[in-house]
Protein backbone atom coordinates (compact mmCIF):
# COMPACT_ATOMS: atom_id res chain seq x y z
CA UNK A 1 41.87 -195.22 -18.07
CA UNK A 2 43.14 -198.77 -18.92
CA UNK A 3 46.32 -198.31 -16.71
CA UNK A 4 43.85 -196.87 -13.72
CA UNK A 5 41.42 -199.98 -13.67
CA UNK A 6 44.59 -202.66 -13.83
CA UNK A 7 46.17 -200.62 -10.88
CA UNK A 8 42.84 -200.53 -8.94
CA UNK A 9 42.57 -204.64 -9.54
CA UNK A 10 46.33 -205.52 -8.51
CA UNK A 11 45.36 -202.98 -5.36
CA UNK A 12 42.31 -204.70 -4.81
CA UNK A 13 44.04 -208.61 -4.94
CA UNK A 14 46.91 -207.55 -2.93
CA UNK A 15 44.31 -205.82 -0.19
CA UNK A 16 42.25 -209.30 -0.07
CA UNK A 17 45.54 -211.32 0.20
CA UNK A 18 46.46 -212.42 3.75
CA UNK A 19 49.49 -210.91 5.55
CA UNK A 20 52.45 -212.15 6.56
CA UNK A 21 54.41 -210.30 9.45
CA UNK A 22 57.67 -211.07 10.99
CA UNK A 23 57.72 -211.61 14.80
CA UNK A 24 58.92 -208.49 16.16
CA UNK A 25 57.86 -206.19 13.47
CA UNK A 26 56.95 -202.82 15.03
CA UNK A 27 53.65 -202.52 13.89
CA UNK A 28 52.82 -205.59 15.89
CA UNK A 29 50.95 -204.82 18.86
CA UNK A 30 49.54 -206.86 21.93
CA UNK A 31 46.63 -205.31 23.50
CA UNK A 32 44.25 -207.05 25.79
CA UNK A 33 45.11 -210.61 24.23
CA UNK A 34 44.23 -209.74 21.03
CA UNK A 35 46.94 -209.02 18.16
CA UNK A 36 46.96 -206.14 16.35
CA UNK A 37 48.96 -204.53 13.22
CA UNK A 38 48.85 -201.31 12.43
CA UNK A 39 46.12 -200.28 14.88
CA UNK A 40 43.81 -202.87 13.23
CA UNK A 41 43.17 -206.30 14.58
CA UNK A 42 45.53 -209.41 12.84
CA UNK A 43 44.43 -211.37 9.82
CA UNK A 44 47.37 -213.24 8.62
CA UNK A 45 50.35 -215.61 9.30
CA UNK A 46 52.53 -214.33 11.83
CA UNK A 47 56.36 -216.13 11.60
CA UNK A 48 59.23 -216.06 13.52
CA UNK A 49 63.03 -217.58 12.61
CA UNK A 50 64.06 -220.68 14.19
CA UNK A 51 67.95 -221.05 13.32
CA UNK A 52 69.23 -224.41 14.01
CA UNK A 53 66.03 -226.60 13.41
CA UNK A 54 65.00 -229.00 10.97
CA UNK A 55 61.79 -226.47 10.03
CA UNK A 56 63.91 -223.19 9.82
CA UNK A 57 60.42 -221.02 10.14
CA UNK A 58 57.25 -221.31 12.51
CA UNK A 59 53.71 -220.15 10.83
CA UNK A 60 51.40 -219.15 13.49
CA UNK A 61 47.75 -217.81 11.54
CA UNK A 62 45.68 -215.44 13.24
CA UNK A 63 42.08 -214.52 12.48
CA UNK A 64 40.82 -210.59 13.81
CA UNK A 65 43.47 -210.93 16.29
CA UNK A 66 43.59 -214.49 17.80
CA UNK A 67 45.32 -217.37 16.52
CA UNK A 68 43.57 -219.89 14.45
CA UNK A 69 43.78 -223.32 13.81
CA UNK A 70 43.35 -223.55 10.34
């Protein structure tokens, strides 16, 4: 029972936590200006690999599927 509740609270954190997605992911999806992952509107930090620059990765946050200025 122990083991059960500590894997339901590390599954509960982890759900809660922000995501993080790569640029080009395939669960990344477009659709009428909005963002979506995995059929489900974007909540996260979106980032994409800039070789050659002084800030080798760009954050871009999005909030239900729009970017965010936070």
């Amino acid at each position: 029972m122990k083991k059960l509740l500590i894997m339901l609270s590390i599954l509960l954190f982890t759900a809660c936590m922000n995501k993080q997605v790569e640029m080009g992911d395939p669960n990344l999806e477009l659709k009428n200006g909005k963002l979506y992952y995995k059929e489900k509107l974007f909540t996260g930090t979106l980032t994409q690999k800039i070789p050659l620059t002084d800030k080798n990765i760009v954050e871009i946050p999005y909030k239900k599927g729009l970017i965010t200025t936070e």
